[in-house]
N, C-alpha and C. Protein backbone atom coordinates (compact mmCIF):
# COMPACT_ATOMS: atom_id res chain seq x y z
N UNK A 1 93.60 97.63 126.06
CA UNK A 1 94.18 98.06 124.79
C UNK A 1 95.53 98.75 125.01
N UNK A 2 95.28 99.64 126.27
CA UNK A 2 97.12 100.08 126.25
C UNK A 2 97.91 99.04 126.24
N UNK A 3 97.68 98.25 127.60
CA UNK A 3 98.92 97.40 128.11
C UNK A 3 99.50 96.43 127.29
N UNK A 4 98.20 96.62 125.86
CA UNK A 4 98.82 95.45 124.60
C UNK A 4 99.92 96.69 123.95
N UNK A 5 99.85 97.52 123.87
CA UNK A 5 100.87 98.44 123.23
C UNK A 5 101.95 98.19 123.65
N UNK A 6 102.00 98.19 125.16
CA UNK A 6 103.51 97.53 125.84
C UNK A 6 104.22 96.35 124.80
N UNK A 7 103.23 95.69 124.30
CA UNK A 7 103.93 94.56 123.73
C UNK A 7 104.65 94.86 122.26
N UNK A 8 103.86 96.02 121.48
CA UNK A 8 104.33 96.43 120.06
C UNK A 8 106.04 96.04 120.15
N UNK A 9 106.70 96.63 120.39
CA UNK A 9 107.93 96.02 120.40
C UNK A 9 108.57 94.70 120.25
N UNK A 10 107.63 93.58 120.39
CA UNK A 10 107.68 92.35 120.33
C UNK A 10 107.14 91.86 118.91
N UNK A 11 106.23 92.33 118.89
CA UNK A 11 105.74 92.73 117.04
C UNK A 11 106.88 93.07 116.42
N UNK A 12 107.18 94.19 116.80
CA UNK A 12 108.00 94.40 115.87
C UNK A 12 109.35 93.41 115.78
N UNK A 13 109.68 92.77 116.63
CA UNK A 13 111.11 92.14 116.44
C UNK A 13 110.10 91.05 115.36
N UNK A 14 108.97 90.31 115.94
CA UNK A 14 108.56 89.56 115.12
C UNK A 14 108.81 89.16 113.19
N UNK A 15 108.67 90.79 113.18
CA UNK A 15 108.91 91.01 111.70
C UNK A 15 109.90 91.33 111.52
N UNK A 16 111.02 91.76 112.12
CA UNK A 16 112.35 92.33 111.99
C UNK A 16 113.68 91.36 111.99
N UNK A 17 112.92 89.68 112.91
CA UNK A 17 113.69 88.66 112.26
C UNK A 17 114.37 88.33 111.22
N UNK A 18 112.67 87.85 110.62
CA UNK A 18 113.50 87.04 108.80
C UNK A 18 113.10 88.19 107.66
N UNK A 19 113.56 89.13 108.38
CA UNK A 19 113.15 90.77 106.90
C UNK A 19 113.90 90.06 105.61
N UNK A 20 115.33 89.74 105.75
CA UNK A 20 115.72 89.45 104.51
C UNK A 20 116.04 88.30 103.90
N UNK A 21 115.52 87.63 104.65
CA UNK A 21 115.45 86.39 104.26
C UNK A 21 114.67 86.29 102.87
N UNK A 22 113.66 87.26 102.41
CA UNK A 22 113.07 87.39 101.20
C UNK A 22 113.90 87.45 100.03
N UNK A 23 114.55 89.05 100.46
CA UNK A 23 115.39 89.45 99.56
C UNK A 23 116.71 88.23 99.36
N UNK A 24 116.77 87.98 99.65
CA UNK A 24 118.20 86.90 99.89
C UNK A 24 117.84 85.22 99.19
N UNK A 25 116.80 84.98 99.29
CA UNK A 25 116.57 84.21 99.04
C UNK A 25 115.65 84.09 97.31
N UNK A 26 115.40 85.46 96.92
CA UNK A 26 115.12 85.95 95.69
C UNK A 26 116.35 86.29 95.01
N UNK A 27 117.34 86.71 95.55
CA UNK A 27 118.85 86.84 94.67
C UNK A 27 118.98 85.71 94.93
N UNK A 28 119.63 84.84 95.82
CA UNK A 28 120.58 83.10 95.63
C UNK A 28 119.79 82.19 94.44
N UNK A 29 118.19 82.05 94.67
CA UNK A 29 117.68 81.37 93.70
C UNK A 29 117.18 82.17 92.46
N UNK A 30 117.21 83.60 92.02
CA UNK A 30 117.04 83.56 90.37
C UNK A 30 118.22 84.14 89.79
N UNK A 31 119.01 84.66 91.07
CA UNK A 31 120.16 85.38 90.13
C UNK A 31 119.76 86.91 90.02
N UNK A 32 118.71 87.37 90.19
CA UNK A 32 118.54 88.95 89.40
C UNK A 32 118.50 89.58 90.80
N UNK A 33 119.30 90.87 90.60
CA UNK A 33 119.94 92.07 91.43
C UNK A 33 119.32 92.90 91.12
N UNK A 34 118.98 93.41 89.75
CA UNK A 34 118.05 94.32 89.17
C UNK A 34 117.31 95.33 90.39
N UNK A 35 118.13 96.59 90.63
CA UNK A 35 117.26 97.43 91.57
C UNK A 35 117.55 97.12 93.17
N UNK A 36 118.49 95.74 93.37
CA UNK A 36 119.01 96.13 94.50
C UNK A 36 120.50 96.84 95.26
N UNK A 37 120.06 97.58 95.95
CA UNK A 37 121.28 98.19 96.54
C UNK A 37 122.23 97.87 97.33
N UNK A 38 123.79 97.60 96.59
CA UNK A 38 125.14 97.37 97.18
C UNK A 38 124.98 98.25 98.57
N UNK A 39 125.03 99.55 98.54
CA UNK A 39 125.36 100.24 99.78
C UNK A 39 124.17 99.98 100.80
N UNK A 40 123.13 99.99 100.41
CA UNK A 40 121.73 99.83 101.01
C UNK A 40 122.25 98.63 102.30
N UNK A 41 122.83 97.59 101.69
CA UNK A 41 123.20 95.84 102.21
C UNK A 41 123.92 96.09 103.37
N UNK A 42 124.83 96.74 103.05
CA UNK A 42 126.15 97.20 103.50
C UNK A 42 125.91 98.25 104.43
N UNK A 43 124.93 99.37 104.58
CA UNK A 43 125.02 100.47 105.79
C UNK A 43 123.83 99.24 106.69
N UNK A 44 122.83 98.52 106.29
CA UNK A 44 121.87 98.04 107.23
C UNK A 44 122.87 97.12 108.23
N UNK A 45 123.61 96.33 107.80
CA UNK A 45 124.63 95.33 108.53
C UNK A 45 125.67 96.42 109.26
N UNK A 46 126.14 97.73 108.95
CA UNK A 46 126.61 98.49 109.79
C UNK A 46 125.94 98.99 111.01
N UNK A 47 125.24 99.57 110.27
CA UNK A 47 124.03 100.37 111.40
C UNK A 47 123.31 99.43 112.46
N UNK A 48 123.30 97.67 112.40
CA UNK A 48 122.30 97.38 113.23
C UNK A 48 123.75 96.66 114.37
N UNK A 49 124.66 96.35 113.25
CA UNK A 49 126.08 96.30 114.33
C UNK A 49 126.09 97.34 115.46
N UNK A 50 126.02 98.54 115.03
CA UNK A 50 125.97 99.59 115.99
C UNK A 50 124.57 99.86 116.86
N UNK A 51 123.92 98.85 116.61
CA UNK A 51 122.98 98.86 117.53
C UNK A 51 122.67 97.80 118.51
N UNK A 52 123.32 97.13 118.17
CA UNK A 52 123.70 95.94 118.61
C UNK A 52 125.04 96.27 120.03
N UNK A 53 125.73 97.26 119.66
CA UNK A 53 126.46 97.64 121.15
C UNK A 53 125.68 98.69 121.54
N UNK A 54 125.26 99.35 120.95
CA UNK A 54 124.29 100.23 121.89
C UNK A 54 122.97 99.20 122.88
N UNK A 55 122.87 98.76 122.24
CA UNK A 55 121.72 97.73 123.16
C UNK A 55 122.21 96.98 124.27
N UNK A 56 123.43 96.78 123.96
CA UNK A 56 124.18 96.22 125.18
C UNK A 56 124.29 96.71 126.22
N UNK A 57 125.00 97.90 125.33
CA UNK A 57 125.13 99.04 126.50
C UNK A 57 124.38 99.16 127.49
N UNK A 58 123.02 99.26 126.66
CA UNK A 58 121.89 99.95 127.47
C UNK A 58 121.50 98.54 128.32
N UNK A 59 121.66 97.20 128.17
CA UNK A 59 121.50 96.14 129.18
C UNK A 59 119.94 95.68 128.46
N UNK A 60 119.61 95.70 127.25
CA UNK A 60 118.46 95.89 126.29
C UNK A 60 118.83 94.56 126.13
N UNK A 61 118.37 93.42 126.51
CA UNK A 61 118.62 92.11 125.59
C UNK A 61 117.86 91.76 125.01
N UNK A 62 116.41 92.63 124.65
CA UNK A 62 116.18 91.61 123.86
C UNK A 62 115.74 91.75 122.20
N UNK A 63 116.80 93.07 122.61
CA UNK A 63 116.27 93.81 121.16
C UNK A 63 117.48 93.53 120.33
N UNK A 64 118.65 92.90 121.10
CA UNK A 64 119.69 91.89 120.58
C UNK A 64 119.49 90.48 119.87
N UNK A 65 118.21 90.45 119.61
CA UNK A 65 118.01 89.24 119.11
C UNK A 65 117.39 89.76 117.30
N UNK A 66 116.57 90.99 117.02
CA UNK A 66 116.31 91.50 115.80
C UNK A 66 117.46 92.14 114.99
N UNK A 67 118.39 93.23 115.99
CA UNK A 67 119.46 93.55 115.72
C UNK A 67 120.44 92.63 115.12
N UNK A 68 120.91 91.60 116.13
CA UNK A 68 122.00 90.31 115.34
C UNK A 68 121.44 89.65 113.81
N UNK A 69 120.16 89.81 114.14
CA UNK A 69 119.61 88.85 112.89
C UNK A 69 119.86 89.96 111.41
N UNK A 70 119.34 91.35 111.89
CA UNK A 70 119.56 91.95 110.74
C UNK A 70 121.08 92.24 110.19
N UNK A 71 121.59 92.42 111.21
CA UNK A 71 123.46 92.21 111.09
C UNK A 71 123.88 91.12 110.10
N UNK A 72 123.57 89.97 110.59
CA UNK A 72 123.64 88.67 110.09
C UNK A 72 123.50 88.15 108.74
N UNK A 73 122.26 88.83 108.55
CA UNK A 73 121.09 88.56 107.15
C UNK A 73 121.35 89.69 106.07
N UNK A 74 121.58 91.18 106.67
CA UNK A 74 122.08 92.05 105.65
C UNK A 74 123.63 91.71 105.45
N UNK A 75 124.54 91.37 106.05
CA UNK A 75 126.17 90.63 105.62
C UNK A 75 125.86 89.51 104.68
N UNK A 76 125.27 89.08 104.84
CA UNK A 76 125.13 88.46 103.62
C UNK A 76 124.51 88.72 102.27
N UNK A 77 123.41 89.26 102.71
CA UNK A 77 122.76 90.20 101.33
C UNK A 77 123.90 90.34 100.23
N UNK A 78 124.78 91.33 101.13
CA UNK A 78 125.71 92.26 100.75
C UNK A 78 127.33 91.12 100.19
N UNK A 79 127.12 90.14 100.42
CA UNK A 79 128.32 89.20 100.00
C UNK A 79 127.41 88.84 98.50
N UNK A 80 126.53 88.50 98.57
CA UNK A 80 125.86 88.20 97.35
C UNK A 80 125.83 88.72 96.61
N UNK A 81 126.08 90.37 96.62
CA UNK A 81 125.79 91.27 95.69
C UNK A 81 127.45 91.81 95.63
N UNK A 82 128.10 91.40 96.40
CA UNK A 82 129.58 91.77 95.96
C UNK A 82 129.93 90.88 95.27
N UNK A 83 129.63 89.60 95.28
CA UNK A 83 130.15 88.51 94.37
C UNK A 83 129.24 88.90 92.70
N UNK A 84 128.46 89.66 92.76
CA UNK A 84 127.58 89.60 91.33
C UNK A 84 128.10 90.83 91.03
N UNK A 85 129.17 91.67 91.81
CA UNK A 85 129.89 93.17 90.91
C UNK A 85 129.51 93.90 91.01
N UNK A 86 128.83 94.46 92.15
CA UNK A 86 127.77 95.50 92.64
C UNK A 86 128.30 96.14 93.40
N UNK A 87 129.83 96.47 93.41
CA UNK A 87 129.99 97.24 95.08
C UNK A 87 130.66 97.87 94.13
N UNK A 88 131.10 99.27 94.58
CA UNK A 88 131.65 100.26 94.09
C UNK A 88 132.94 100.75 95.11
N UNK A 89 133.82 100.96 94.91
CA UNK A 89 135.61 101.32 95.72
C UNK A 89 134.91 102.91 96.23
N UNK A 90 134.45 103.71 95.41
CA UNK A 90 134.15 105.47 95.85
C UNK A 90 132.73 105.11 97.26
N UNK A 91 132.12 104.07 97.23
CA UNK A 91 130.90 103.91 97.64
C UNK A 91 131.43 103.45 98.89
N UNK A 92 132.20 102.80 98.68
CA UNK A 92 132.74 101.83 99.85
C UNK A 92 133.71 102.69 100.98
N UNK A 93 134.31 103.77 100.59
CA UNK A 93 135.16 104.84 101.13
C UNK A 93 133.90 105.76 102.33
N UNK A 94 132.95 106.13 101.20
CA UNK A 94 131.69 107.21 102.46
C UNK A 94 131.37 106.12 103.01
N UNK A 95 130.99 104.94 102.99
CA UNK A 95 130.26 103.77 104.18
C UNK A 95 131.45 103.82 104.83
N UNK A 96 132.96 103.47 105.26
CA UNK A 96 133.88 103.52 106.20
C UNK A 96 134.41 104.91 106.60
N UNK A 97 133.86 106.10 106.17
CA UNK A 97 133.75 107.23 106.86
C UNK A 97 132.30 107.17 107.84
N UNK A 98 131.26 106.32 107.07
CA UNK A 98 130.49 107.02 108.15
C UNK A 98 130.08 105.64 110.01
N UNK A 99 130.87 104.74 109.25
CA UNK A 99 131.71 103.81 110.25
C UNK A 99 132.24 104.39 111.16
N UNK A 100 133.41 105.71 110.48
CA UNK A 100 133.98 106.15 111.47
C UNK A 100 133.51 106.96 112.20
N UNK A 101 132.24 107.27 111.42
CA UNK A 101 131.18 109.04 112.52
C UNK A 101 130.76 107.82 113.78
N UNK A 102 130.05 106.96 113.20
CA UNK A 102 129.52 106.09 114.33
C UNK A 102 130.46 106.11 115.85
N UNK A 103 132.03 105.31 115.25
CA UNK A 103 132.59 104.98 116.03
C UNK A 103 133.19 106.38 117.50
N UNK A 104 133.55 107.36 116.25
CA UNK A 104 133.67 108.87 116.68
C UNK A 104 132.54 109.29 117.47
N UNK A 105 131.37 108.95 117.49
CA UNK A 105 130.15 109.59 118.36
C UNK A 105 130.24 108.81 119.70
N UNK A 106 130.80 107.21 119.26
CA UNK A 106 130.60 106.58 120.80
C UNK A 106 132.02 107.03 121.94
N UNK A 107 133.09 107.25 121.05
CA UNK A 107 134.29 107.79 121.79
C UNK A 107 134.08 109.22 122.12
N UNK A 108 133.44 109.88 121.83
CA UNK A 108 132.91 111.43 122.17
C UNK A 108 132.03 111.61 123.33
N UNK A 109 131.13 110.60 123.48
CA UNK A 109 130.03 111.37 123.92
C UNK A 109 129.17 109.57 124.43
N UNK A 110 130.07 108.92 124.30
CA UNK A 110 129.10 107.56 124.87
C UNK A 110 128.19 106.91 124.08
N UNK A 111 127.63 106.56 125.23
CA UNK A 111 126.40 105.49 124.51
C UNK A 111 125.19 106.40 124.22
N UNK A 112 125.10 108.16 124.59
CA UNK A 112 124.50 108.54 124.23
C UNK A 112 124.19 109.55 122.77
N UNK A 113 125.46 109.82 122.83
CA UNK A 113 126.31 110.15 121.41
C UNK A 113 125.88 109.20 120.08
N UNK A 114 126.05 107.93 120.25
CA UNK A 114 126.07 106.88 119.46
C UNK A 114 124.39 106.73 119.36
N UNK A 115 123.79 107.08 120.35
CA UNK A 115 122.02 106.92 120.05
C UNK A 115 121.58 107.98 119.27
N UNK A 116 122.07 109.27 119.62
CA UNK A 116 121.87 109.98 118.72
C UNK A 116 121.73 110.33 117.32
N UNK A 117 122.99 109.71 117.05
CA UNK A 117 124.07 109.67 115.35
C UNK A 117 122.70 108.81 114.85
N UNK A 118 122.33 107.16 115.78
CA UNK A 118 121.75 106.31 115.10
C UNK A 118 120.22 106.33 114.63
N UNK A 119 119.78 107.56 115.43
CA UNK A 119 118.66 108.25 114.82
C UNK A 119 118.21 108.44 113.25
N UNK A 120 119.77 108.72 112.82
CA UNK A 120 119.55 109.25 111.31
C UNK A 120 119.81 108.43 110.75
N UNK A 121 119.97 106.73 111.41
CA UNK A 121 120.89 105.75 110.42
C UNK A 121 119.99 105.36 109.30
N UNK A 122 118.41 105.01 109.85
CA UNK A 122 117.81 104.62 108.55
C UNK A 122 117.56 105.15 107.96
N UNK A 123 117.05 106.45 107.77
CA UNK A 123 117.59 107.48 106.59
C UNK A 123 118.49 107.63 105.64
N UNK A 124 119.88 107.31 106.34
CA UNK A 124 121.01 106.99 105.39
C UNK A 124 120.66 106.07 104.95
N UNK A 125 120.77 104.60 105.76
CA UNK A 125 120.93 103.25 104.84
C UNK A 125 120.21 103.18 104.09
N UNK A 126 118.62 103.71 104.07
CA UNK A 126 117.63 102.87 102.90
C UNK A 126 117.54 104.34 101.95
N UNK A 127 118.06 105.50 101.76
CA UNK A 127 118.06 106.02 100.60
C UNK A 127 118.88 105.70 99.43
N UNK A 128 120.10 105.10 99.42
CA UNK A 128 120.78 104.50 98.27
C UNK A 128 119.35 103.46 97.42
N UNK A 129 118.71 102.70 98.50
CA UNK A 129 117.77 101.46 98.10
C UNK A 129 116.89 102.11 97.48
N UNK A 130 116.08 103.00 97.88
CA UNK A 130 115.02 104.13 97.34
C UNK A 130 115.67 104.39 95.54
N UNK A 131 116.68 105.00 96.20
CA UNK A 131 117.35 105.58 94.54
C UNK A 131 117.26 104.69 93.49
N UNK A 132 118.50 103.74 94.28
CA UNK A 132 118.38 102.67 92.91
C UNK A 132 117.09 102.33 92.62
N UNK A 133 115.66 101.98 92.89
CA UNK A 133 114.81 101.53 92.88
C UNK A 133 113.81 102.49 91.61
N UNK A 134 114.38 103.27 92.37
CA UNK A 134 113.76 104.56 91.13
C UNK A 134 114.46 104.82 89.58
N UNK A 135 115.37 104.75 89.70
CA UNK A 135 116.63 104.80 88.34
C UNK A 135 116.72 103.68 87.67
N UNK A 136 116.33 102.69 88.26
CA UNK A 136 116.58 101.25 87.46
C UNK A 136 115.07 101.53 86.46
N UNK A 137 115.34 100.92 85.36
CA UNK A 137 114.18 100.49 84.42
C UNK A 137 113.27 99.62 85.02
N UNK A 138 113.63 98.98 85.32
CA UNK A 138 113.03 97.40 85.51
C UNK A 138 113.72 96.94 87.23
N UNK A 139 113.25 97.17 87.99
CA UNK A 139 113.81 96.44 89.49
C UNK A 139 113.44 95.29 89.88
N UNK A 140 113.57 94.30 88.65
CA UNK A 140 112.83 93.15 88.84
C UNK A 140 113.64 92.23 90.05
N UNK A 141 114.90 93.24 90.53
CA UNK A 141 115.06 92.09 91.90
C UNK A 141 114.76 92.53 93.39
N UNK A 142 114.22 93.18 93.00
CA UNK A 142 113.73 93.72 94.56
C UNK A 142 112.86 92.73 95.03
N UNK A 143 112.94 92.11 96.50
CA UNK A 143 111.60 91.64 96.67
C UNK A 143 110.60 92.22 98.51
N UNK A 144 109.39 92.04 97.26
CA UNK A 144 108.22 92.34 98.26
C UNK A 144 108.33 92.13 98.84
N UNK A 145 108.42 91.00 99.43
CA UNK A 145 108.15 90.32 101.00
C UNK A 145 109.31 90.89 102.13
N UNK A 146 110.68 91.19 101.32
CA UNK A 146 111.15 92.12 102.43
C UNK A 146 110.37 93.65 103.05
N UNK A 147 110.18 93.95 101.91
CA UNK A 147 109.47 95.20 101.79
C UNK A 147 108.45 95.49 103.04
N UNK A 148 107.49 94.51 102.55
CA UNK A 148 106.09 94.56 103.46
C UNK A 148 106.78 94.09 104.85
N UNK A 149 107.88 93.21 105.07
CA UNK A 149 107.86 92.80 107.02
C UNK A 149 108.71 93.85 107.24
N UNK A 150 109.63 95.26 105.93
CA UNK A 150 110.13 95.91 106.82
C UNK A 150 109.16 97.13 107.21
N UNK A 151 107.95 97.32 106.39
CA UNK A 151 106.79 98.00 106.66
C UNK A 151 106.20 97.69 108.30
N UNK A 152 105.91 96.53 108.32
CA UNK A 152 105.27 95.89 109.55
C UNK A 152 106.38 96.29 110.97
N UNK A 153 107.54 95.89 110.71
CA UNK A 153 108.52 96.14 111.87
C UNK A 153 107.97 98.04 112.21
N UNK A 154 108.51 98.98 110.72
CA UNK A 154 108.25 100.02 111.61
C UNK A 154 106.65 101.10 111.61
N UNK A 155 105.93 100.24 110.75
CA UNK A 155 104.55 100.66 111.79
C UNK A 155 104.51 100.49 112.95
N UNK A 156 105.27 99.12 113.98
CA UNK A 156 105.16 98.88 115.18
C UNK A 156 105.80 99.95 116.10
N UNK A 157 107.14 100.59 115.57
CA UNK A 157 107.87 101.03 115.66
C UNK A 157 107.25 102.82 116.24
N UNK A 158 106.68 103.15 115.12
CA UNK A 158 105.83 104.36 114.48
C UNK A 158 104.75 104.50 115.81
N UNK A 159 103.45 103.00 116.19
CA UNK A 159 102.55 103.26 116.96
C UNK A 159 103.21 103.43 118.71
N UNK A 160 104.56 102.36 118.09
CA UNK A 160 104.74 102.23 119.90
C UNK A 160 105.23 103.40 120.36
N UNK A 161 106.23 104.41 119.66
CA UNK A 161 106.65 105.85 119.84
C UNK A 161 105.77 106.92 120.11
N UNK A 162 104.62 106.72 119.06
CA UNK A 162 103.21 107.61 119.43
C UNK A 162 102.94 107.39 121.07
N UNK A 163 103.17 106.14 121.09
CA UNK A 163 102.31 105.69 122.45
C UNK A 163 102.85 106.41 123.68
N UNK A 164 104.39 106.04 123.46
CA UNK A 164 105.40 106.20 124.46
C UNK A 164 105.63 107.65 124.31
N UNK A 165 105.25 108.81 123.26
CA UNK A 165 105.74 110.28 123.27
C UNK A 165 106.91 110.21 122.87
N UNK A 166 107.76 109.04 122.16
CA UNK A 166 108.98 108.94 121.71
C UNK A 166 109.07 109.53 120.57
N UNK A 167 109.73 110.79 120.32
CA UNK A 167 109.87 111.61 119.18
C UNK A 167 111.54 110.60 117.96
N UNK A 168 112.35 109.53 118.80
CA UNK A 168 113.24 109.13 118.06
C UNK A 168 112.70 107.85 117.43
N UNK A 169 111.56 107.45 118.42
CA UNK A 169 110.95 106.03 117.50
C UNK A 169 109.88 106.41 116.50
N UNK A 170 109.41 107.90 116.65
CA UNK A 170 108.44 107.91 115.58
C UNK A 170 108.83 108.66 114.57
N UNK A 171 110.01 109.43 114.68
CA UNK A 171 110.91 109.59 113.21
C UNK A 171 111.11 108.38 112.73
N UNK A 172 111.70 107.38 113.04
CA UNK A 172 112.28 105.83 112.60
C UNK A 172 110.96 105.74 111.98
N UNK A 173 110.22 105.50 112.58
CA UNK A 173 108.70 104.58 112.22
C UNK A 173 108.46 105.38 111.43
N UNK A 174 108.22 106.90 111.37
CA UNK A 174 107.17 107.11 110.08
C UNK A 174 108.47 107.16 108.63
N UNK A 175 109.56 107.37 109.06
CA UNK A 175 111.01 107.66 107.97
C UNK A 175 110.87 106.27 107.05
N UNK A 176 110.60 105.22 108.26
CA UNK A 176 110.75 103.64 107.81
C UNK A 176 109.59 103.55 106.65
N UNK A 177 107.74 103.57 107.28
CA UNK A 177 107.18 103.60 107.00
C UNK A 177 106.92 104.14 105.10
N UNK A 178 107.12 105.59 105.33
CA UNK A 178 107.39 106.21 103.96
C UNK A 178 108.68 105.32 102.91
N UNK A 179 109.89 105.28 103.41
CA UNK A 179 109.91 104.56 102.45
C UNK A 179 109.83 103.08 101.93
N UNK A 180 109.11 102.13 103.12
CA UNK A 180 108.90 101.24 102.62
C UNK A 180 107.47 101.12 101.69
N UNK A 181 106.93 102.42 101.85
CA UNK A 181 105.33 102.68 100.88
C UNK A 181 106.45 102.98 99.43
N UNK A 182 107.21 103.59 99.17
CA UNK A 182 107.80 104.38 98.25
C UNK A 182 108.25 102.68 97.37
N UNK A 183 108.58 101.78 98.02
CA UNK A 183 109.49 101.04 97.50
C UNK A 183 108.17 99.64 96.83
N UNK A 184 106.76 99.51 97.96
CA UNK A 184 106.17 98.59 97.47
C UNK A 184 105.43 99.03 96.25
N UNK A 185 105.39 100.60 96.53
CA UNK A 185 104.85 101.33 94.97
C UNK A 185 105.84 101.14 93.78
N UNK A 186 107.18 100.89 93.98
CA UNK A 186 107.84 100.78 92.87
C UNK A 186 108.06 99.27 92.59
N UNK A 187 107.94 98.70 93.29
CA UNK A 187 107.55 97.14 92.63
C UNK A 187 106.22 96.70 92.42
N UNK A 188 105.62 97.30 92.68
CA UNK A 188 103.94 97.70 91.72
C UNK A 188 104.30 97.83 91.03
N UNK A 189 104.61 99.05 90.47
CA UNK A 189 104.44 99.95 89.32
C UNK A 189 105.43 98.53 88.12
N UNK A 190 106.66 98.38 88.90
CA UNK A 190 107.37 97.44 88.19
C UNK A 190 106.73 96.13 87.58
N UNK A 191 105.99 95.45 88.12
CA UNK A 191 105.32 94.60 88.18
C UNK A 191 104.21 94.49 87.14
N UNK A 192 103.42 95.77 87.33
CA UNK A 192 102.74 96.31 86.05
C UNK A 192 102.76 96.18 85.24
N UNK A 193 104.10 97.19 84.83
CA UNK A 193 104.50 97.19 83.15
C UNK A 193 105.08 95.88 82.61
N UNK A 194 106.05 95.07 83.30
CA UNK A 194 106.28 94.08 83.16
C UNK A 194 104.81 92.58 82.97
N UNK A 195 104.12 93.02 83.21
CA UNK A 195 103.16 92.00 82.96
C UNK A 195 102.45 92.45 81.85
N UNK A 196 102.23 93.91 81.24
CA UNK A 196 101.57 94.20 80.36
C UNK A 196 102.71 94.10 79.11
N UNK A 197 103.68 94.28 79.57
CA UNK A 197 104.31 93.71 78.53
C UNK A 197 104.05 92.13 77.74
N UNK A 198 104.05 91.47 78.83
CA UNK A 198 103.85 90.27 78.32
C UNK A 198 102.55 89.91 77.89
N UNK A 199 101.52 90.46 78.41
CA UNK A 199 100.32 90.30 77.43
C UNK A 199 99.99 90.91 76.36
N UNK A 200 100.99 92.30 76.38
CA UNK A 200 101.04 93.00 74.76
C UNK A 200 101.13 92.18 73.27
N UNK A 201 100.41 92.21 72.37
CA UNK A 201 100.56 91.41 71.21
C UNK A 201 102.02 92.05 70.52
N UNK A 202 102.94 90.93 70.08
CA UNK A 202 103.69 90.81 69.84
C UNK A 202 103.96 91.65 68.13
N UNK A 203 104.65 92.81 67.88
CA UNK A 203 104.37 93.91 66.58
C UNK A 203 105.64 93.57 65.71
């Protein structure tokens, strides 16, 4: 049972592949944005860029293969949702400041500087997503299925840190964890009312 723990990490890229391929493929084919987040798109394709040279750094190849994909897959998210009028000029200014903390931590202090900073990245990136999710009426474009494989990536994330005594993978994992519970509860809840609507008799 331990030496399968060794493998969690492989799990997790498993699910950390096609995360948005959901979401992405729920905006191109219905059109509805409803509840998803411009900046959300936009810090994940930053942040995994920057993890993506940190992994290098570190001679990590093969965690260069979840990283590129999320790079890849959130740049596009984020073209989709700039073409539908979702990006904001004030929004877009703090994401290329905090571009520049990134870049500023690796010229400071290395590749260890830059691991540090990236501790707090998913915290940043997925609270814009949280927000909007909550403020919108109706988030009828969020989709589940990103939700749940980005759940799965950092439960893996969460057990393999427990395992390892890693206090930076099990902030990630349980940070991840919470809000990907926060987000499948709000497309519940969304989901809900929206269906009782439609079986409501018509007044």
């Amino acid at each position: 049972m331990i030496r399968l723990l060794d493998y969690t990490p492989v799990a997790a890229a498993c699910f950390a592949i096609p995360e948005f391929l959901p979401q992405i493929r729920k905006l191109a084919a219905v059109g509805d944005g409803a509840g998803v987040s411009w900046p959300w798109a936009v810090l994940t394709a930053l942040n995994n860029a920057a993890w993506l040279a940190y992994f290098s750094l570190s001679r990590d190849w093969t965690a260069l293969i979840p990283a590129a994909s999320a790079t890849l897959l959130a740049s596009v998210l984020a073209v989709l949702l700039t073409r539908r009028g979702q990006h904001r000029s004030r929004t877009a200014v703090l994401i290329s400041a905090w571009a520049a903390t990134l870049a500023g931590s690796y010229a400071l202090a290395g590749r260890a500087g830059l691991g540090t900073l990236l501790t707090a990245a998913f915290l940043i990136q997925v609270t814009p997503q949280v927000w909007t999710a909550y403020v919108t009426a109706r988030p009828t474009g969020v989709s589940a299925g990103t939700w749940l494989l980005i759940s799965g990536e950092l439960s893996c994330w969460l057990i393999f840190g427990l395992y390892k005594s890693d206090p930076r993978l099990i902030a990630l994992g349980a940070t991840g964890l919470a809000a990907s519970m926060l987000m499948l509860g709000r497309i519940g809840r969304s989901g809900s009312v929206t269906r009782s609507r439609w079986l409501s008799p018509s007044r």
